[in-house]
N, C-alpha and C. Protein backbone atom coordinates (compact mmCIF):
# COMPACT_ATOMS: atom_id res chain seq x y z
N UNK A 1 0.85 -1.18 0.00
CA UNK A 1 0.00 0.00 0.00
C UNK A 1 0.89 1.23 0.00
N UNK A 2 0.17 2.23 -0.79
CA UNK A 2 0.85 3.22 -1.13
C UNK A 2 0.66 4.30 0.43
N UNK A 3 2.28 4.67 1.46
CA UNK A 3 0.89 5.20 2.36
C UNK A 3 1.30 6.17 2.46
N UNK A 4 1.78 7.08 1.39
CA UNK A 4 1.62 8.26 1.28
C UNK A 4 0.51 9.16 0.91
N UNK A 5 -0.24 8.11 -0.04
CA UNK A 5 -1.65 8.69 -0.85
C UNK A 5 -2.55 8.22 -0.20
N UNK A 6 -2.46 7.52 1.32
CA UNK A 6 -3.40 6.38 1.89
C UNK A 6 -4.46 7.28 2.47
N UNK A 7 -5.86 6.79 1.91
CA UNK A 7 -7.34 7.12 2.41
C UNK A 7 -8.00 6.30 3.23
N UNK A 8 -8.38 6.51 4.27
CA UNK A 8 -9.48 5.93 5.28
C UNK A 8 -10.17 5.54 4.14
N UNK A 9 -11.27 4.07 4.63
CA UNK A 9 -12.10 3.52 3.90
C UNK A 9 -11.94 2.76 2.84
N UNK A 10 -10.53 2.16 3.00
CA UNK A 10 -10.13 1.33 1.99
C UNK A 10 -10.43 -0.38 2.65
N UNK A 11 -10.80 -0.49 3.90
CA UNK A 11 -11.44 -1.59 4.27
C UNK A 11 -12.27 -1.40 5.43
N UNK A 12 -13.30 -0.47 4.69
CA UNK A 12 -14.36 -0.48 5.47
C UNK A 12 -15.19 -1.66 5.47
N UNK A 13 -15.63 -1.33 6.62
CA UNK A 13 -17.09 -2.79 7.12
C UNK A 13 -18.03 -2.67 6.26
N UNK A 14 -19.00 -3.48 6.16
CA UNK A 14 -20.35 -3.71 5.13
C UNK A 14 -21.57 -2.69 5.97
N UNK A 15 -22.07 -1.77 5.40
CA UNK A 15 -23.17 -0.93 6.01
C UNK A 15 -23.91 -1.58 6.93
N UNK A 16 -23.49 -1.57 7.98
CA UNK A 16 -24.70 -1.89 9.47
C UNK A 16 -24.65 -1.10 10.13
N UNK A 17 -26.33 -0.62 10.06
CA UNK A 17 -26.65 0.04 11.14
C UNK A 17 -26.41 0.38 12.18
N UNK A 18 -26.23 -0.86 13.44
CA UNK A 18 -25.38 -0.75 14.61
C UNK A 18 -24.02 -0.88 14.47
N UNK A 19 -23.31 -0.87 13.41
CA UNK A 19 -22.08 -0.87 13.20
C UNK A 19 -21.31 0.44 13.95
N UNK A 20 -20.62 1.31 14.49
CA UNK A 20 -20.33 2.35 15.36
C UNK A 20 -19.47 3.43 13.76
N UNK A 21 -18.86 2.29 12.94
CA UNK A 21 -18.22 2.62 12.08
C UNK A 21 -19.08 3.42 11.15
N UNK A 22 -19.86 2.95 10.59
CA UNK A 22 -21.27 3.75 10.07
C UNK A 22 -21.23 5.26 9.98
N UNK A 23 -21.04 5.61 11.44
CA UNK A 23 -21.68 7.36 11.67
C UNK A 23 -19.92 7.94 11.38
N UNK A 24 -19.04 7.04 11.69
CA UNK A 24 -17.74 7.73 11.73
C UNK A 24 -17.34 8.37 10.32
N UNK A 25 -17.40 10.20 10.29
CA UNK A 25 -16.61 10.35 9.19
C UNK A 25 -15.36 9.76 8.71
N UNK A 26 -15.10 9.47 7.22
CA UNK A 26 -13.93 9.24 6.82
C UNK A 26 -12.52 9.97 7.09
N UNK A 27 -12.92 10.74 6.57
CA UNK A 27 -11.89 11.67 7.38
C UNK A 27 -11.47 11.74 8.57
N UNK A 28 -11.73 11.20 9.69
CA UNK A 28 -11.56 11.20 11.00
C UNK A 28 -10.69 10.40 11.06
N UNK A 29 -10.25 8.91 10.62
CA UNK A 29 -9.18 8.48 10.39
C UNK A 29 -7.79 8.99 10.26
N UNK A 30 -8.05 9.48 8.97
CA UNK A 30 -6.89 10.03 8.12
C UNK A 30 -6.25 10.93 9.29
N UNK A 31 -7.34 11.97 9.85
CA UNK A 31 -6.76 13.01 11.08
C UNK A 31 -6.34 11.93 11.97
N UNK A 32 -6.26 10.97 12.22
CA UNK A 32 -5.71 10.43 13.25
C UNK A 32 -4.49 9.53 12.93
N UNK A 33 -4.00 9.40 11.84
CA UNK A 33 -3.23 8.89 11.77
C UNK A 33 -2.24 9.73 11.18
N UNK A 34 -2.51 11.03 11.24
CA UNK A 34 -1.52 11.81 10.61
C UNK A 34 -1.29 12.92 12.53
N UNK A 35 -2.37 12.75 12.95
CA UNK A 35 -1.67 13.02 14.20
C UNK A 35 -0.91 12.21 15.06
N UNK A 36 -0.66 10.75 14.35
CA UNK A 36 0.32 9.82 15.16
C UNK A 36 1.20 9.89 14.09
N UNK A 37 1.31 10.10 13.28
CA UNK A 37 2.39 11.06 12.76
C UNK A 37 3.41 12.04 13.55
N UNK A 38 2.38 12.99 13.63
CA UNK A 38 2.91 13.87 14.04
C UNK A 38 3.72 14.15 15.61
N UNK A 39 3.33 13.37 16.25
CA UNK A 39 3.83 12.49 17.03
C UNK A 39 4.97 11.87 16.83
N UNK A 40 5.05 10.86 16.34
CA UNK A 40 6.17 10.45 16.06
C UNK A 40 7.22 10.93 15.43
N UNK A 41 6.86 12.27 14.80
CA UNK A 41 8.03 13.11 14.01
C UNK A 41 8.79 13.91 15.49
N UNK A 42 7.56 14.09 16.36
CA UNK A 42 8.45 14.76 17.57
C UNK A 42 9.71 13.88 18.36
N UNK A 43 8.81 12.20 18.40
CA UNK A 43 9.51 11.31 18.90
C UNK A 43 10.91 11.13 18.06
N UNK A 44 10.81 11.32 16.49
CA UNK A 44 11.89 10.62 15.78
C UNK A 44 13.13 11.93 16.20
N UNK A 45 12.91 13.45 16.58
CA UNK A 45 13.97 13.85 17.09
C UNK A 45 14.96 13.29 17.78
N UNK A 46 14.10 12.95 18.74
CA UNK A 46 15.22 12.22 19.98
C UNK A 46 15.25 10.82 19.89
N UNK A 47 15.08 10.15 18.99
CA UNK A 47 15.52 9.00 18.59
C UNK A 47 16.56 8.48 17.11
N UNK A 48 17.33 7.48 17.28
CA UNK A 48 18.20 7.15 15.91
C UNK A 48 16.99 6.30 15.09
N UNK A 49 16.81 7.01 14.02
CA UNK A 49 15.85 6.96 12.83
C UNK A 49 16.05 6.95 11.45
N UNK A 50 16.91 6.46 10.77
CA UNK A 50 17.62 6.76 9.41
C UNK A 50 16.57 7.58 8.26
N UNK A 51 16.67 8.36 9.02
CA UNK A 51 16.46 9.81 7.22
C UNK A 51 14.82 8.86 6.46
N UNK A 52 14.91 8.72 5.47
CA UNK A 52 13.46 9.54 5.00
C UNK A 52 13.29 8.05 4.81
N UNK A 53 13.97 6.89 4.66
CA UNK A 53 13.62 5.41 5.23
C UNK A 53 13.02 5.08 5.85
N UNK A 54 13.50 5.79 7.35
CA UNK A 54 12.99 5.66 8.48
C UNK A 54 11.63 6.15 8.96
N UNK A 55 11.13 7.00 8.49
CA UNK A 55 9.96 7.76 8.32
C UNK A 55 8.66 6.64 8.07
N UNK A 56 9.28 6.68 6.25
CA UNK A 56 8.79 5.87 5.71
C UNK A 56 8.38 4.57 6.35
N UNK A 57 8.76 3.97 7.08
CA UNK A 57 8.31 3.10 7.91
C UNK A 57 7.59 3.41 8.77
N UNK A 58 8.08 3.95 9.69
CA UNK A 58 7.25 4.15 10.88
C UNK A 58 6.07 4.72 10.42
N UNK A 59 5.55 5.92 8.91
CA UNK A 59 4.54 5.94 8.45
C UNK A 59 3.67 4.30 7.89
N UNK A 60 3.93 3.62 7.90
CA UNK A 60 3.49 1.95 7.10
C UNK A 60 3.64 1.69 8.59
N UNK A 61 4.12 1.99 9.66
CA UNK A 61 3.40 1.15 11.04
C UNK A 61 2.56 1.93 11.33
N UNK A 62 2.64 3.30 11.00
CA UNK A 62 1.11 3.79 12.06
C UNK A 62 -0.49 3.51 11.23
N UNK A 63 -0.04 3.38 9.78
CA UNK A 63 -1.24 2.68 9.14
C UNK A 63 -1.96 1.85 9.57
N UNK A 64 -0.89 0.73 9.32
CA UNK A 64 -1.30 -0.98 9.74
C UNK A 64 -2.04 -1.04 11.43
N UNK A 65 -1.06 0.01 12.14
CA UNK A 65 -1.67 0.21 13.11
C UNK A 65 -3.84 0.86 13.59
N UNK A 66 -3.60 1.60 12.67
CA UNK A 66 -4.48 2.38 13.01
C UNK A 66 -5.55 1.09 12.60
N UNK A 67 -5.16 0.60 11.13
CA UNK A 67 -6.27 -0.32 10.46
C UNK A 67 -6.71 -1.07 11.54
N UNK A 68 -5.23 -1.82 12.35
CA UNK A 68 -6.00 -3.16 12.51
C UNK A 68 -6.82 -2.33 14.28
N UNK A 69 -6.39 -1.26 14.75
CA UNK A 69 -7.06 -1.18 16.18
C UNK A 69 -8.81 -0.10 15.51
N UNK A 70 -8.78 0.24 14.06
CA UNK A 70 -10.02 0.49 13.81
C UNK A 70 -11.06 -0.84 13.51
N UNK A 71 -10.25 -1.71 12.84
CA UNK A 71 -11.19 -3.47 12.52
C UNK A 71 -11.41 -3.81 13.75
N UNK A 72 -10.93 -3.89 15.11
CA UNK A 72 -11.26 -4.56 16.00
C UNK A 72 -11.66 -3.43 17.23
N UNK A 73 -12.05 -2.13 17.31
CA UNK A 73 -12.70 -1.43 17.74
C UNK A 73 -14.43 -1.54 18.38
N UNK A 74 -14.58 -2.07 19.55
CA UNK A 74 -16.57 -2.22 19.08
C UNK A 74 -17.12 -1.00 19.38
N UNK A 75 -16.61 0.66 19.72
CA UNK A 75 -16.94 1.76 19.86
C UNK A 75 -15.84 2.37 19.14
N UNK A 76 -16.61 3.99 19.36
CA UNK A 76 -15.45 5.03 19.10
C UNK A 76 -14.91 5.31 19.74
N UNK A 77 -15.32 5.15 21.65
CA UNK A 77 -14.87 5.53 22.21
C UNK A 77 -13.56 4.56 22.76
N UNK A 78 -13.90 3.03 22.29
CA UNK A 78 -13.04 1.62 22.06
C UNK A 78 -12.02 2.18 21.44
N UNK A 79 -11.80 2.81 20.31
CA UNK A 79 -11.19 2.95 18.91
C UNK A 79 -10.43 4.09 19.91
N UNK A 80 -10.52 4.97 20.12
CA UNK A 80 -9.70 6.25 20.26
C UNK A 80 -8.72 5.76 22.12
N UNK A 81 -9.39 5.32 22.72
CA UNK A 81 -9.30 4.68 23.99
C UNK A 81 -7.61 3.74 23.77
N UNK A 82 -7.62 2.66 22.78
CA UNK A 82 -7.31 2.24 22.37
C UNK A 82 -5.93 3.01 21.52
N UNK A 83 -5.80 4.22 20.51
CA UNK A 83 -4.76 4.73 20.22
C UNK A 83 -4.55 5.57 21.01
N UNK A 84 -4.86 6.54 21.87
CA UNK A 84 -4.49 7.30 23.15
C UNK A 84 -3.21 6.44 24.08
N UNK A 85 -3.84 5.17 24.66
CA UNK A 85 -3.22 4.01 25.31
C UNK A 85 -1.42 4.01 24.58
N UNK A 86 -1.65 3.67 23.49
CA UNK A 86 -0.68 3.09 22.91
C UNK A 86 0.48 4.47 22.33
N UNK A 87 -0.32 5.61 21.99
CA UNK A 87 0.66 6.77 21.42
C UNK A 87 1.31 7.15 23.29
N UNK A 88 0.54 7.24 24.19
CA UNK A 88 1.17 7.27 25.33
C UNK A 88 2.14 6.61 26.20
N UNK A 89 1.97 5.22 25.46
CA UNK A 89 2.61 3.98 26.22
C UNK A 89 4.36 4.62 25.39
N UNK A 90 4.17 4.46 23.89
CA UNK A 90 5.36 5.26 22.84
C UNK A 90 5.93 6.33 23.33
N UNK A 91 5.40 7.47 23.71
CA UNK A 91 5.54 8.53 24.21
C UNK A 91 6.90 8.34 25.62
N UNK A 92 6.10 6.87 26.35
CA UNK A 92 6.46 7.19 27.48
C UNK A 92 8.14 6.22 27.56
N UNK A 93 7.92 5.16 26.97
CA UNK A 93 9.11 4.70 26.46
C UNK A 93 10.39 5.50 25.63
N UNK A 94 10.20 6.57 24.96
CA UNK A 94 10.58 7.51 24.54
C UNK A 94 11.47 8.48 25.14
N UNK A 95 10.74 8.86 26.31
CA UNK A 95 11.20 9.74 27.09
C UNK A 95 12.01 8.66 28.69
N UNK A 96 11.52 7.82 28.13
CA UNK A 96 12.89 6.71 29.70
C UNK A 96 13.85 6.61 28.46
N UNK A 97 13.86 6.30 27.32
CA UNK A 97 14.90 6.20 26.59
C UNK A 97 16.36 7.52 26.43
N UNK A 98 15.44 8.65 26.19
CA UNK A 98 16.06 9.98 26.28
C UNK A 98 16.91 9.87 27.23
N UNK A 99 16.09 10.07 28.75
CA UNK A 99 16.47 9.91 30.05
C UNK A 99 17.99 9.05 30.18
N UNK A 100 17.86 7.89 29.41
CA UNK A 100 18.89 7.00 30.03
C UNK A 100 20.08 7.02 29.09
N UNK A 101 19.63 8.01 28.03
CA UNK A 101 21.37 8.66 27.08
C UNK A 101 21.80 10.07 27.41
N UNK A 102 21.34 10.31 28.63
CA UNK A 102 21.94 11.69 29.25
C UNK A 102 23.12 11.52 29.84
N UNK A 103 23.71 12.30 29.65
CA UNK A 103 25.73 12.18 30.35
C UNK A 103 25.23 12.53 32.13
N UNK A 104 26.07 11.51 32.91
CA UNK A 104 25.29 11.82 34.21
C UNK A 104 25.67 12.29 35.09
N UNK A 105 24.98 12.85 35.49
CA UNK A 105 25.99 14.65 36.72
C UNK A 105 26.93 14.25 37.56
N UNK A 106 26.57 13.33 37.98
CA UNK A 106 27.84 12.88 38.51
C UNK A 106 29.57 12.96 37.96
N UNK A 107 29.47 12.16 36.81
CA UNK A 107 30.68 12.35 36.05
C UNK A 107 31.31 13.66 35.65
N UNK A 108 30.41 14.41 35.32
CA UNK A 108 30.11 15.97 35.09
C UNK A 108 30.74 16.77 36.58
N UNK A 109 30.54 16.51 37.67
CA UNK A 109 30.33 16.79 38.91
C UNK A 109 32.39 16.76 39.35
N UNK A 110 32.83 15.93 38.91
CA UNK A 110 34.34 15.18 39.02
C UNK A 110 35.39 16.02 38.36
C-alpha cells in the first residue's frame, strides 16, 4: 500500500446500522493517523531513525496500526481509547529512553 496517498475507507465494514463505524466520518481516520504522525516526528527527534527510510516506515506502522485497532474497535470511544493508550505507552518509552542517554551529573560533577 501506497501510504503516502493512503485514504481511510479502503477496508471499510459492510453498512450496518449498529455498526459504530457507520456514523464515523472518513476523514476522522486520516486526522488520526496523521496526528500519530505527528507524534512520532516529535519522537523521531530524539531517537536514531535513518532519514526519509525511516519515516517511511514508521509511516506503514502507524497505518497498519491504526487499520487493525479500527477493525477490532466495538466503539469510538473503544477505537480512540485504544490509540491514546498506545501513542502514550510510545511517548512514554521515549522519554525513559532519552532519560537513560543523558551524560550523568555525577561524572560531570568530578
Amino acid at each position: 500500500m501506497d501510504t503516502n496517498n493512503w485514504r481511510p475507507g479502503q477496508a471499510e465494514p459492510a453498512m450496518d446500522t449498529a455498526d459504530w463505524r457507520t456514523q464515523w466520518p472518513l476523514d476522522y481516520r486520516l486526522r488520526i493517523v496523521n496526528k500519530m504522525l505527528d507524534e512520532l516526528d516529535t519522537l523521531m527527534r530524539h531517537l536514531p531513525v535513518s532519514g526519509q527510510e525511516g519515516w517511511n516506515e514508521l509511516r506503514k506502522i502507524a497505518v497498519r496500526f491504526e487499520e487493525k485497532i479500527y477493525t477490532g474497535a466495538t466503539s469510538q470511544s473503544d477505537y480512540l481509547r485504544k490509540i491514546s493508550l498506545k501513542m502514550l505507552t510510545m511517548e512514554t518509552k521515549a522519554q525513559t529512553a532519552m532519560a537513560n542517554n543523558l551524560p550523568s551529573n555525577s561524572a560531570e560533577a568530578q
